[in-house]
PDB file of N, CA and C in Angstrom:
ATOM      1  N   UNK A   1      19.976   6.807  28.978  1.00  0.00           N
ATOM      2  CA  UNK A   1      18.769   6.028  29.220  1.00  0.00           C
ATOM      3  C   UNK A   1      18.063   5.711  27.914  1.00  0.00           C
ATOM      4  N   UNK A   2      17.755   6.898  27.129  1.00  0.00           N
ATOM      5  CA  UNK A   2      16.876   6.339  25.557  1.00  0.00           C
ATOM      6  C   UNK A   2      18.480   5.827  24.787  1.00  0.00           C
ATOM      7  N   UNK A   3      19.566   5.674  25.069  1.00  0.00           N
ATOM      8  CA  UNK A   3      20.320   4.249  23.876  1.00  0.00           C
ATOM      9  C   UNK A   3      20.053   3.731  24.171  1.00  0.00           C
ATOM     10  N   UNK A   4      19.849   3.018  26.031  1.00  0.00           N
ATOM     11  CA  UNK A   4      19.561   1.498  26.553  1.00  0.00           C
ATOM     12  C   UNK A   4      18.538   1.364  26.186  1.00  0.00           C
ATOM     13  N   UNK A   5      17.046   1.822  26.249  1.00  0.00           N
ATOM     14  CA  UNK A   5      16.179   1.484  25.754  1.00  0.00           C
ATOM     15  C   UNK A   5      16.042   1.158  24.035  1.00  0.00           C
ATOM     16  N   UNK A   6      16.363   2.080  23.381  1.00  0.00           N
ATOM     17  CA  UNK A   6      16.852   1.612  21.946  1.00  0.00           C
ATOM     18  C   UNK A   6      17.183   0.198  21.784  1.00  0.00           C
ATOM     19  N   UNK A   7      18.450   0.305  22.384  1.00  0.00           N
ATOM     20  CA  UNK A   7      19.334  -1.039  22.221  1.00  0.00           C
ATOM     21  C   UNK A   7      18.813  -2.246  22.722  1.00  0.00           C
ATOM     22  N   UNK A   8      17.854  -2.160  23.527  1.00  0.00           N
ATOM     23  CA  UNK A   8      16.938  -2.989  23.816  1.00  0.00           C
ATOM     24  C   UNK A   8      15.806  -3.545  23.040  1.00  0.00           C
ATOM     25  N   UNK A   9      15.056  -2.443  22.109  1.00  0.00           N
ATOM     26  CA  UNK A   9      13.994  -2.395  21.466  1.00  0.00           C
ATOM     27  C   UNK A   9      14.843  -3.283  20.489  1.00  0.00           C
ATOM     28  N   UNK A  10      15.788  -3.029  19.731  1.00  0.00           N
ATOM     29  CA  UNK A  10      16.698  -3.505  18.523  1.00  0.00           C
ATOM     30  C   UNK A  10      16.737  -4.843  18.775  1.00  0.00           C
ATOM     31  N   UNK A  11      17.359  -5.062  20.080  1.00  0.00           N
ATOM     32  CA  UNK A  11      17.610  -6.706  20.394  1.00  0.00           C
ATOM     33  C   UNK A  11      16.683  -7.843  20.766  1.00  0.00           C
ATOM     34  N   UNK A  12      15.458  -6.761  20.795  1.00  0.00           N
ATOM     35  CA  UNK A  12      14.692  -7.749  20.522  1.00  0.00           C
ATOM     36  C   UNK A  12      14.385  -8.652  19.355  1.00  0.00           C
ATOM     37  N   UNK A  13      14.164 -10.271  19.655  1.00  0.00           N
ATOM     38  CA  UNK A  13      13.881 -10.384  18.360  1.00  0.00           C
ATOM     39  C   UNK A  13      12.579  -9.950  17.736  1.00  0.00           C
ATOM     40  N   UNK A  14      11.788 -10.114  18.469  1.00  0.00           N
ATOM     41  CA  UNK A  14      10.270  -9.484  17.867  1.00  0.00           C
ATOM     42  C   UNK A  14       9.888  -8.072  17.382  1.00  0.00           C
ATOM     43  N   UNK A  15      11.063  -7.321  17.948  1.00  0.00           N
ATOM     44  CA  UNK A  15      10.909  -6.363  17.218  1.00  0.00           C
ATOM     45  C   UNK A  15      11.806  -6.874  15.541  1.00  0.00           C
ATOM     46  N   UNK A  16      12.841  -7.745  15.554  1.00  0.00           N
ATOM     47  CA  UNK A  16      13.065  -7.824  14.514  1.00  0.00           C
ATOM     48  C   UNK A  16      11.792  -8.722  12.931  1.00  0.00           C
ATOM     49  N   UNK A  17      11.413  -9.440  13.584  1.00  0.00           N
ATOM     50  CA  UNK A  17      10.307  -9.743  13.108  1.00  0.00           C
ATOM     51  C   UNK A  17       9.249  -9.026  12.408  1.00  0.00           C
ATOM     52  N   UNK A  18       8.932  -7.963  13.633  1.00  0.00           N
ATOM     53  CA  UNK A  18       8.107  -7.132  13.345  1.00  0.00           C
ATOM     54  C   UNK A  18       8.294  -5.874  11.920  1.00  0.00           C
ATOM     55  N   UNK A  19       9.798  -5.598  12.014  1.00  0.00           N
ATOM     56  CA  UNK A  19      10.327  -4.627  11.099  1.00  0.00           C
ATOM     57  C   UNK A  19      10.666  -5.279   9.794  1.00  0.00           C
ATOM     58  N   UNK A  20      10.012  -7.116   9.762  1.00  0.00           N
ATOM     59  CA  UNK A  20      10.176  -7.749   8.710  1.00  0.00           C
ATOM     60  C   UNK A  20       8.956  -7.195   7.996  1.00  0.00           C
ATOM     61  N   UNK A  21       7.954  -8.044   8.744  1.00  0.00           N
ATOM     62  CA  UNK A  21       6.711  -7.780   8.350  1.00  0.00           C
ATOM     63  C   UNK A  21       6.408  -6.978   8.128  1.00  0.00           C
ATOM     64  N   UNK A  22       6.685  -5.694   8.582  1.00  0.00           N
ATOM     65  CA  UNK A  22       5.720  -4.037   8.565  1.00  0.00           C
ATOM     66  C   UNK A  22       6.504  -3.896   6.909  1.00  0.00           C
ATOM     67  N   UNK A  23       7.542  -4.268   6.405  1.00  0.00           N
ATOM     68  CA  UNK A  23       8.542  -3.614   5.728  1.00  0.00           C
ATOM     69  C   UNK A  23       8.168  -4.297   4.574  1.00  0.00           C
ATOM     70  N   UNK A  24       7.838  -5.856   4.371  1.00  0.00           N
ATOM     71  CA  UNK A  24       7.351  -6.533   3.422  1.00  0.00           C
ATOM     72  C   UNK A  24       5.943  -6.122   3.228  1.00  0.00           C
ATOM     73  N   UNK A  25       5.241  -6.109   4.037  1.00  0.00           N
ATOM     74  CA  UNK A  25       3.432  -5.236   3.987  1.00  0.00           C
ATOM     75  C   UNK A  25       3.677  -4.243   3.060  1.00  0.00           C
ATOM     76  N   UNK A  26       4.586  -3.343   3.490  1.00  0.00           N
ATOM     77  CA  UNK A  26       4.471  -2.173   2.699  1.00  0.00           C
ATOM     78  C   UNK A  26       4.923  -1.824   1.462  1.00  0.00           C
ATOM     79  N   UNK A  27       6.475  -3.077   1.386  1.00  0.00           N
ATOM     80  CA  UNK A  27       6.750  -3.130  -0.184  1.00  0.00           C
ATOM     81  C   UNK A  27       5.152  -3.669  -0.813  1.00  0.00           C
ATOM     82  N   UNK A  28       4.860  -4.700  -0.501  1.00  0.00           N
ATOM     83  CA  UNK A  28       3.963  -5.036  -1.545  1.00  0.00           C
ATOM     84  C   UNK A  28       2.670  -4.248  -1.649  1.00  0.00           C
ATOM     85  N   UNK A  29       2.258  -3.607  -0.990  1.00  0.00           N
ATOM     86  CA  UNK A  29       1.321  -2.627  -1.182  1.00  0.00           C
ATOM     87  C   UNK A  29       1.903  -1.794  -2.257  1.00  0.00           C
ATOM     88  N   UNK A  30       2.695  -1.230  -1.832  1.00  0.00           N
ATOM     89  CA  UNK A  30       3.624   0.065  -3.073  1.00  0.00           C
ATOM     90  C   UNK A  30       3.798  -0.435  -4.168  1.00  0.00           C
ATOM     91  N   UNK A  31       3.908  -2.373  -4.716  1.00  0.00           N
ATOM     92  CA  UNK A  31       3.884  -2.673  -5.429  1.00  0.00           C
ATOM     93  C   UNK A  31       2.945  -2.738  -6.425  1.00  0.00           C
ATOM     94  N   UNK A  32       1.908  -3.038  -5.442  1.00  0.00           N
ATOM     95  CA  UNK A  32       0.254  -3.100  -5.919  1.00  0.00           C
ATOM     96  C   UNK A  32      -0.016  -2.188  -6.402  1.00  0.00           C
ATOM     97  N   UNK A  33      -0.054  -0.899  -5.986  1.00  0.00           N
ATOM     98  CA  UNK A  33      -0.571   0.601  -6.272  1.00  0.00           C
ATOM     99  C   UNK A  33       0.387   0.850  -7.811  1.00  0.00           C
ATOM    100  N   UNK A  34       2.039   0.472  -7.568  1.00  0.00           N
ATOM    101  CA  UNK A  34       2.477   0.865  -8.595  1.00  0.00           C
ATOM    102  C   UNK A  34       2.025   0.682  -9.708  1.00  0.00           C
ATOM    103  N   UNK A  35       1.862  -0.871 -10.324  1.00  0.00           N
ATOM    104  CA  UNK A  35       1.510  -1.790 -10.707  1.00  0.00           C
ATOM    105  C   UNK A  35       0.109  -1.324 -11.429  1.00  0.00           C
ATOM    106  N   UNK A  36      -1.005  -0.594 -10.602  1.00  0.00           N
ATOM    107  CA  UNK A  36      -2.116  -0.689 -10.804  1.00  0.00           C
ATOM    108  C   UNK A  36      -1.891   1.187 -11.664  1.00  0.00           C
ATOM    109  N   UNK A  37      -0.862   1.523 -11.300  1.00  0.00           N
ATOM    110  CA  UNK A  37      -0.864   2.837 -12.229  1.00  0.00           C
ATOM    111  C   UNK A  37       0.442   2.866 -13.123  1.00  0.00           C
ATOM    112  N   UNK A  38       1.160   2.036 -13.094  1.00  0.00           N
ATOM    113  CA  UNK A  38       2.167   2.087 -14.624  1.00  0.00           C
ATOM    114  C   UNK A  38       1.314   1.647 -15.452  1.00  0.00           C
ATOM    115  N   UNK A  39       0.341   0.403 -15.308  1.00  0.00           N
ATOM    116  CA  UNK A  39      -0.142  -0.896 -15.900  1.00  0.00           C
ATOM    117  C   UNK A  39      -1.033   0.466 -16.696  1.00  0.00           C
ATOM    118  N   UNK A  40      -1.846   1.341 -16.476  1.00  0.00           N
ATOM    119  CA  UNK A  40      -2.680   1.818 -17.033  1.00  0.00           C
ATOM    120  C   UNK A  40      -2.182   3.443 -18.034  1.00  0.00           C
ATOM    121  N   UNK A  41      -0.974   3.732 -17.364  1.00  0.00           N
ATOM    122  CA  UNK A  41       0.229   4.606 -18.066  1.00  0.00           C
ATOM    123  C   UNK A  41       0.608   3.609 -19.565  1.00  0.00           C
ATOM    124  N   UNK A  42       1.212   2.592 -19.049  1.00  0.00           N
ATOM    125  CA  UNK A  42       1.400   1.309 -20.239  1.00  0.00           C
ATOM    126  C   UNK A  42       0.131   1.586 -20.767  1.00  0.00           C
ATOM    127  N   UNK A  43      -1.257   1.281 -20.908  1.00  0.00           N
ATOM    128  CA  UNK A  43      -2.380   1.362 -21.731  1.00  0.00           C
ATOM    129  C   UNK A  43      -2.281   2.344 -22.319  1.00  0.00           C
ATOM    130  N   UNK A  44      -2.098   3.696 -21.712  1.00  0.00           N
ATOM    131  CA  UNK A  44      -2.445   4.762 -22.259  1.00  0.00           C
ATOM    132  C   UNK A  44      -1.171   4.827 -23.676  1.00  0.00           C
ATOM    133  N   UNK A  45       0.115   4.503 -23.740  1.00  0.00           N
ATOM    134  CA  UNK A  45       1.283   4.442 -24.310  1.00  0.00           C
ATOM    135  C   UNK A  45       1.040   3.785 -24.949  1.00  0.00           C
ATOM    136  N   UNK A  46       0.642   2.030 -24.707  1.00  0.00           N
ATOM    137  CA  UNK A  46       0.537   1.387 -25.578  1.00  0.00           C
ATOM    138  C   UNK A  46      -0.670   1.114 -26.610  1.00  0.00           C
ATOM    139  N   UNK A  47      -1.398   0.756 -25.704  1.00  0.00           N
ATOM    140  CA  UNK A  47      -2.776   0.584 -26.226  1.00  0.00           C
ATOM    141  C   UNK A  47      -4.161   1.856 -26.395  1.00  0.00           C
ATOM    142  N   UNK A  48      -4.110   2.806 -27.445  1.00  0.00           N
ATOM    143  CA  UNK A  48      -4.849   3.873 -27.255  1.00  0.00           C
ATOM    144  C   UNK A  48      -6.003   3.562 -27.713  1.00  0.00           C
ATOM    145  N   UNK A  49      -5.843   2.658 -28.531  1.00  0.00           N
ATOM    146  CA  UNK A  49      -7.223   2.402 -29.396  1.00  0.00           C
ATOM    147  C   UNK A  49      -8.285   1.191 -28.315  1.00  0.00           C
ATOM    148  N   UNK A  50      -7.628   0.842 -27.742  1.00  0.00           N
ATOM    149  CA  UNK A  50      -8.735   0.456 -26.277  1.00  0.00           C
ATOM    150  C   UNK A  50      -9.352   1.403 -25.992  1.00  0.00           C
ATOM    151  N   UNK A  51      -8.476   2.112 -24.971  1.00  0.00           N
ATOM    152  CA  UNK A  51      -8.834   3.126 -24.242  1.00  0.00           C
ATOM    153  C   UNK A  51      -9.884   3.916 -25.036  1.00  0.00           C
ATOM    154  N   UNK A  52      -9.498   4.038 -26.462  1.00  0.00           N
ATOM    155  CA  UNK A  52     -10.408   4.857 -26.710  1.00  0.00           C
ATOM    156  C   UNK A  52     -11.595   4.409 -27.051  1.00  0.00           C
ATOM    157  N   UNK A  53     -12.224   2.992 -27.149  1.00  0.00           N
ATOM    158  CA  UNK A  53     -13.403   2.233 -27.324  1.00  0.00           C
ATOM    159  C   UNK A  53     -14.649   3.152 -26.473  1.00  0.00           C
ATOM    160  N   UNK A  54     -15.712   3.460 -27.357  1.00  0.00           N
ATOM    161  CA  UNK A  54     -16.995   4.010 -26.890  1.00  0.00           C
ATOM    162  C   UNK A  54     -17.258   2.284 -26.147  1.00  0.00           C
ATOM    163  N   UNK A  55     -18.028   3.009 -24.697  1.00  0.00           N
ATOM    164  CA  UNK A  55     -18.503   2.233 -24.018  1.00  0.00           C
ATOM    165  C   UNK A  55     -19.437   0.993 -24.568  1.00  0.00           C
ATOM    166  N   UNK A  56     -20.656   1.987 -25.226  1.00  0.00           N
ATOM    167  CA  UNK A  56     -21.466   1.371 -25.737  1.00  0.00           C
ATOM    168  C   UNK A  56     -22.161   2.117 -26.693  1.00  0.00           C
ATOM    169  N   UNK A  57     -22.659   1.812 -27.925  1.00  0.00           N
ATOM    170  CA  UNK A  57     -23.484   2.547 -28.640  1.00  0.00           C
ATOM    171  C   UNK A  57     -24.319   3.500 -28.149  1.00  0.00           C
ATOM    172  N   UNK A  58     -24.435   4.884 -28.800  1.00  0.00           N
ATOM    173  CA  UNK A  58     -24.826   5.885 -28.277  1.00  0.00           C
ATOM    174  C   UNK A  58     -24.580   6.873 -26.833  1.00  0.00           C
ATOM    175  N   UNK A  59     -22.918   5.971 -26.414  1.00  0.00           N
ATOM    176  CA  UNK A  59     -22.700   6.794 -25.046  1.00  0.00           C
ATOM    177  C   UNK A  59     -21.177   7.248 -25.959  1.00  0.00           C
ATOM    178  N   UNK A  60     -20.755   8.433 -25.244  1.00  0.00           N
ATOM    179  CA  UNK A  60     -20.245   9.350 -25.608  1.00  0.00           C
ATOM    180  C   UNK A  60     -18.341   9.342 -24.665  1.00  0.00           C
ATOM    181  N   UNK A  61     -19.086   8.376 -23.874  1.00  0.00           N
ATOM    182  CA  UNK A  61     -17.807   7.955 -22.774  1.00  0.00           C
ATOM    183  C   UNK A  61     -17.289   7.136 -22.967  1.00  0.00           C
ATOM    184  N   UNK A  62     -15.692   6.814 -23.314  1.00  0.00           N
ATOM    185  CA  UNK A  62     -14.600   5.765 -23.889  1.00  0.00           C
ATOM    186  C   UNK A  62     -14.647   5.043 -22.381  1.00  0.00           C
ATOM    187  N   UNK A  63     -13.867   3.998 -22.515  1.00  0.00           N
ATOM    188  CA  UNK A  63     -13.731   2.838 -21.531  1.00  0.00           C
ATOM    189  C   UNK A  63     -12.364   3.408 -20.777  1.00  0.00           C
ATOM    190  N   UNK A  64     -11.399   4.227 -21.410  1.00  0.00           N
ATOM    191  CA  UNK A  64     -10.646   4.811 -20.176  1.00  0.00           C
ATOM    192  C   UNK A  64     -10.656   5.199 -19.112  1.00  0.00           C
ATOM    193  N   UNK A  65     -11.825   6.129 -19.263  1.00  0.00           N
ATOM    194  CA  UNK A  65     -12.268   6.980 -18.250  1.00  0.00           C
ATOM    195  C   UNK A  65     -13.171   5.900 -16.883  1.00  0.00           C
ATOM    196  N   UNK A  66     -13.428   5.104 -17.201  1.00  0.00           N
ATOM    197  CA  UNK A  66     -13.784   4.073 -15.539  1.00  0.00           C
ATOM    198  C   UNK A  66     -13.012   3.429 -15.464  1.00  0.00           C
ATOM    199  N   UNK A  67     -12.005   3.256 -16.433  1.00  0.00           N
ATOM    200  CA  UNK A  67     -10.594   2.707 -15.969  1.00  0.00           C
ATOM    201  C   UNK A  67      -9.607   3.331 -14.640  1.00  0.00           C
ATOM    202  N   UNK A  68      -9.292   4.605 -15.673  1.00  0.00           N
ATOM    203  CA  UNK A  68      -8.481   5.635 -14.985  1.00  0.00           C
ATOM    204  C   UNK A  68      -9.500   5.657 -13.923  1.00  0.00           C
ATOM    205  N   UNK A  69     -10.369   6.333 -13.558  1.00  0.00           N
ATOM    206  CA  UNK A  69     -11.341   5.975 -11.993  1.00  0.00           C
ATOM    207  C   UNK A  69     -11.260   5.406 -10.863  1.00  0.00           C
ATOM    208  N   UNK A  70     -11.274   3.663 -11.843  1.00  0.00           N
ATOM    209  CA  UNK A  70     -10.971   2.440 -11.588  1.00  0.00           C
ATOM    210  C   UNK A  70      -9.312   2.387 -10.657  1.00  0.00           C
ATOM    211  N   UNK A  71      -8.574   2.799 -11.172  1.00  0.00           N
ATOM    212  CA  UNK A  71      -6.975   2.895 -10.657  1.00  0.00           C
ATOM    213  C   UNK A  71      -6.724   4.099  -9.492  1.00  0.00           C
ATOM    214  N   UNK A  72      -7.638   4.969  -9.826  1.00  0.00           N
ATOM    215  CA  UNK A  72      -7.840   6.051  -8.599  1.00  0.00           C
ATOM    216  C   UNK A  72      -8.446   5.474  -7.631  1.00  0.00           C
ATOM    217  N   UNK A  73      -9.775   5.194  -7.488  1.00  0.00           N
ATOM    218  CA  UNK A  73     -10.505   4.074  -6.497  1.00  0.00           C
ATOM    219  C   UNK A  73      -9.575   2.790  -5.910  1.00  0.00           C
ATOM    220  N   UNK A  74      -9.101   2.044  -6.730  1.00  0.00           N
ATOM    221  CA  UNK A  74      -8.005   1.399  -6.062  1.00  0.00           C
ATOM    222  C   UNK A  74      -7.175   1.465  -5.490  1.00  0.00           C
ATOM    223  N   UNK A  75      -6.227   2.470  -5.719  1.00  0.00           N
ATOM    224  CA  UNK A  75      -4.925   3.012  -4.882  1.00  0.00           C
ATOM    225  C   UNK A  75      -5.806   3.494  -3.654  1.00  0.00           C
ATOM    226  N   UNK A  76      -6.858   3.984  -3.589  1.00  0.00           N
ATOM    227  CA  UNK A  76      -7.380   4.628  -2.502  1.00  0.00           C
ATOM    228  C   UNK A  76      -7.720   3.567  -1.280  1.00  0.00           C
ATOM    229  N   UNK A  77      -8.380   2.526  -2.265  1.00  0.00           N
ATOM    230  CA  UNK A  77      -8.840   1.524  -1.370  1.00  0.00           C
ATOM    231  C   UNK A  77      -7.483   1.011  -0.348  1.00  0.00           C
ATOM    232  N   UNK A  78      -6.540   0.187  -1.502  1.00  0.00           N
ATOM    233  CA  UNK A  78      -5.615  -0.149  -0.594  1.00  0.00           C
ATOM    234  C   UNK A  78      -4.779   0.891   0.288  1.00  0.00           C
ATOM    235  N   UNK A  79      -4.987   1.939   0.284  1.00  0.00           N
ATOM    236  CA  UNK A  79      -3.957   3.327   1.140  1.00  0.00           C
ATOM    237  C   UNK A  79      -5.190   2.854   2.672  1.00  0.00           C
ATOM    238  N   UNK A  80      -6.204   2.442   2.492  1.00  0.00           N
ATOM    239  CA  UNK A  80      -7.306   2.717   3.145  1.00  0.00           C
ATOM    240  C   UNK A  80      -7.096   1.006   4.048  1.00  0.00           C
ATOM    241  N   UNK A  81      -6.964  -0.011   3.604  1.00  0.00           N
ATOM    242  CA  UNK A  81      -6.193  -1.378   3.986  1.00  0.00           C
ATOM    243  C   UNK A  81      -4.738  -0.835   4.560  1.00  0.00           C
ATOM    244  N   UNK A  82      -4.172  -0.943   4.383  1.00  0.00           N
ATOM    245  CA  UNK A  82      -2.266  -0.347   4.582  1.00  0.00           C
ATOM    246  C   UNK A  82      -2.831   0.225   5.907  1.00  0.00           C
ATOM    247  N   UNK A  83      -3.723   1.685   6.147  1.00  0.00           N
ATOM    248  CA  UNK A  83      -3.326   2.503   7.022  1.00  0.00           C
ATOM    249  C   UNK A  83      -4.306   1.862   8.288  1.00  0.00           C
ATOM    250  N   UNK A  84      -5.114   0.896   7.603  1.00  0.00           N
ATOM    251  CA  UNK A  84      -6.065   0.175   9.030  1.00  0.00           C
ATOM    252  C   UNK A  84      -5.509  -0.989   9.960  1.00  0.00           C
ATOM    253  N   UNK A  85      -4.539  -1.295   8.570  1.00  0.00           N
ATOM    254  CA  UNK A  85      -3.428  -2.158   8.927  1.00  0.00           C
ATOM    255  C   UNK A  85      -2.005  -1.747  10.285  1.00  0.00           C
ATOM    256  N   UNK A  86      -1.934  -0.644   9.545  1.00  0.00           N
ATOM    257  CA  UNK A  86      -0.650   0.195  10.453  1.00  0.00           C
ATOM    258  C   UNK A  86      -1.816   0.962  11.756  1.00  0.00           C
ATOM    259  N   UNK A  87      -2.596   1.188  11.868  1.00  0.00           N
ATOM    260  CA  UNK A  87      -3.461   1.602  13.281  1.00  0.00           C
ATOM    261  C   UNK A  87      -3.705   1.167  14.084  1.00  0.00           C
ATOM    262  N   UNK A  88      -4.064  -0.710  13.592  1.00  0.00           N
ATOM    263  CA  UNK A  88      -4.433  -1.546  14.022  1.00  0.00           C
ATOM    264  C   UNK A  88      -3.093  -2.229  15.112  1.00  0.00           C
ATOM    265  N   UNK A  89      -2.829  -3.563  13.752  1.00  0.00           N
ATOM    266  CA  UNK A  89      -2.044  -4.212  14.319  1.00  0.00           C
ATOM    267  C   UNK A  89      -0.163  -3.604  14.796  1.00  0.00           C
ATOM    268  N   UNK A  90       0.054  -3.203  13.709  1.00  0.00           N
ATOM    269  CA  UNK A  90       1.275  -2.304  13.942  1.00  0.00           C
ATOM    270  C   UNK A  90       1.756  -1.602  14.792  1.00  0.00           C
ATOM    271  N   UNK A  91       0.732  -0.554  15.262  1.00  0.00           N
ATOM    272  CA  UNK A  91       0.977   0.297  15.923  1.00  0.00           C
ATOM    273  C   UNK A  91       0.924  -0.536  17.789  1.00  0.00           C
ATOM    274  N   UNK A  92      -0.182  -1.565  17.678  1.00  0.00           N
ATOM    275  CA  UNK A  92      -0.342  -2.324  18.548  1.00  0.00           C
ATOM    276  C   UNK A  92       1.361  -3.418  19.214  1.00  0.00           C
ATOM    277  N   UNK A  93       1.415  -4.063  18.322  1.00  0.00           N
ATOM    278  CA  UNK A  93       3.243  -4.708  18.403  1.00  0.00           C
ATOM    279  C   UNK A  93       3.867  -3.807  18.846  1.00  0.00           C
ATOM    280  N   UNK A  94       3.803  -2.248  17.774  1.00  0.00           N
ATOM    281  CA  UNK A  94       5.387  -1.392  18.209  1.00  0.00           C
ATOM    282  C   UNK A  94       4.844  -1.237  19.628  1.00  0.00           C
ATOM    283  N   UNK A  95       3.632  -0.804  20.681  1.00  0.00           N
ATOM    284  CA  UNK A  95       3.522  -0.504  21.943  1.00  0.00           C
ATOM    285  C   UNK A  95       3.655  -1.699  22.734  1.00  0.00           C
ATOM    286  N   UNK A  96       3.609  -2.828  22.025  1.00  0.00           N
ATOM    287  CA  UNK A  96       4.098  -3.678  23.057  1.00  0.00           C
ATOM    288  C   UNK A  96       5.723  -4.002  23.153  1.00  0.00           C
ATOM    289  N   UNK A  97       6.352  -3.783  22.224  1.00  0.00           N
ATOM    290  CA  UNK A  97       7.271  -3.959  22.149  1.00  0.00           C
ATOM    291  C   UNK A  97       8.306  -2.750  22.830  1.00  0.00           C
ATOM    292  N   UNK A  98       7.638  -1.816  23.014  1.00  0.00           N
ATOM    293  CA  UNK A  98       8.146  -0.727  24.041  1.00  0.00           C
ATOM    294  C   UNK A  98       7.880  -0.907  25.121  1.00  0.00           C
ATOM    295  N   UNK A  99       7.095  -1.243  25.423  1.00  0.00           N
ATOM    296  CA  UNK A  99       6.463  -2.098  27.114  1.00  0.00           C
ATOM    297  C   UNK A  99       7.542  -2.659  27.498  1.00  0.00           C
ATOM    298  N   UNK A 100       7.745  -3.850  26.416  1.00  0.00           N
ATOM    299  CA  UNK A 100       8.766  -4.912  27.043  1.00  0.00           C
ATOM    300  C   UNK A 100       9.743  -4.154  27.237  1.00  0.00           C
ATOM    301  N   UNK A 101      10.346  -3.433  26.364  1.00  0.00           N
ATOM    302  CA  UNK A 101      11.998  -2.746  26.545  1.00  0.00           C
ATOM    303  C   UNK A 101      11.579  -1.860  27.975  1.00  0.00           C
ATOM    304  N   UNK A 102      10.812  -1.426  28.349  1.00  0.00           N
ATOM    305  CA  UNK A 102      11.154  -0.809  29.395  1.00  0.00           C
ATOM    306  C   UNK A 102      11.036  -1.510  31.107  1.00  0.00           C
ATOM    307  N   UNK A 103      10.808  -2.477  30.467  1.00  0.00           N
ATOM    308  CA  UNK A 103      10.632  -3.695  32.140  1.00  0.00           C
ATOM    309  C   UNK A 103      12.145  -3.455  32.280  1.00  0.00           C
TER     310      UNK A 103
END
């Protein structure tokens, strides 16, 4: 009984669709995040003498440090998009798409 249903879920096309989309969403998120922390690994490697720029006269705090922040806060944000994403709509398709397989 759960292969036929499987084999059902599979043949659907909307589920194939669906395992497009969920799968491309999530590469490019992983891309984003990557992206947003090699890019600042690269700074730190390449460019130190940025990073190490005093903010502003008389502050004591380099411009890395709300950078690096900056890249923490971000990855967070989008983990925070991605997973409202997958609660939302995602999770919504995969239950319909089990509905259907079981008519």
């Amino acid at each position: 009984m759960a292969a036929d249903l499987y084999a059902k879920i599979r043949a659907n096309p909307r589920y194939q669709e669906f395992v497009s989309v969920r799968s491309r969403y999530s590469i490019i998120m992983s891309v984003i995040g990557a992206l947003a922390y090699y890019g600042f690994i690269g700074l730190v490697a390449y460019d130190k003498s940025f990073l190490a720029q005093k903010i502003g006269e008389g502050y004591t705090m380099s411009i890395g440090i709300p950078i690096g922040v900056g890249v923490i806060l971000f990855t967070i944000i989008i983990t925070w998009i991605y997973v409202r994403r997958a609660n939302s709509e995602f999770d919504d398709t995969n239950a319909e798409i089990i509905r259907e397989a079981q008519k």
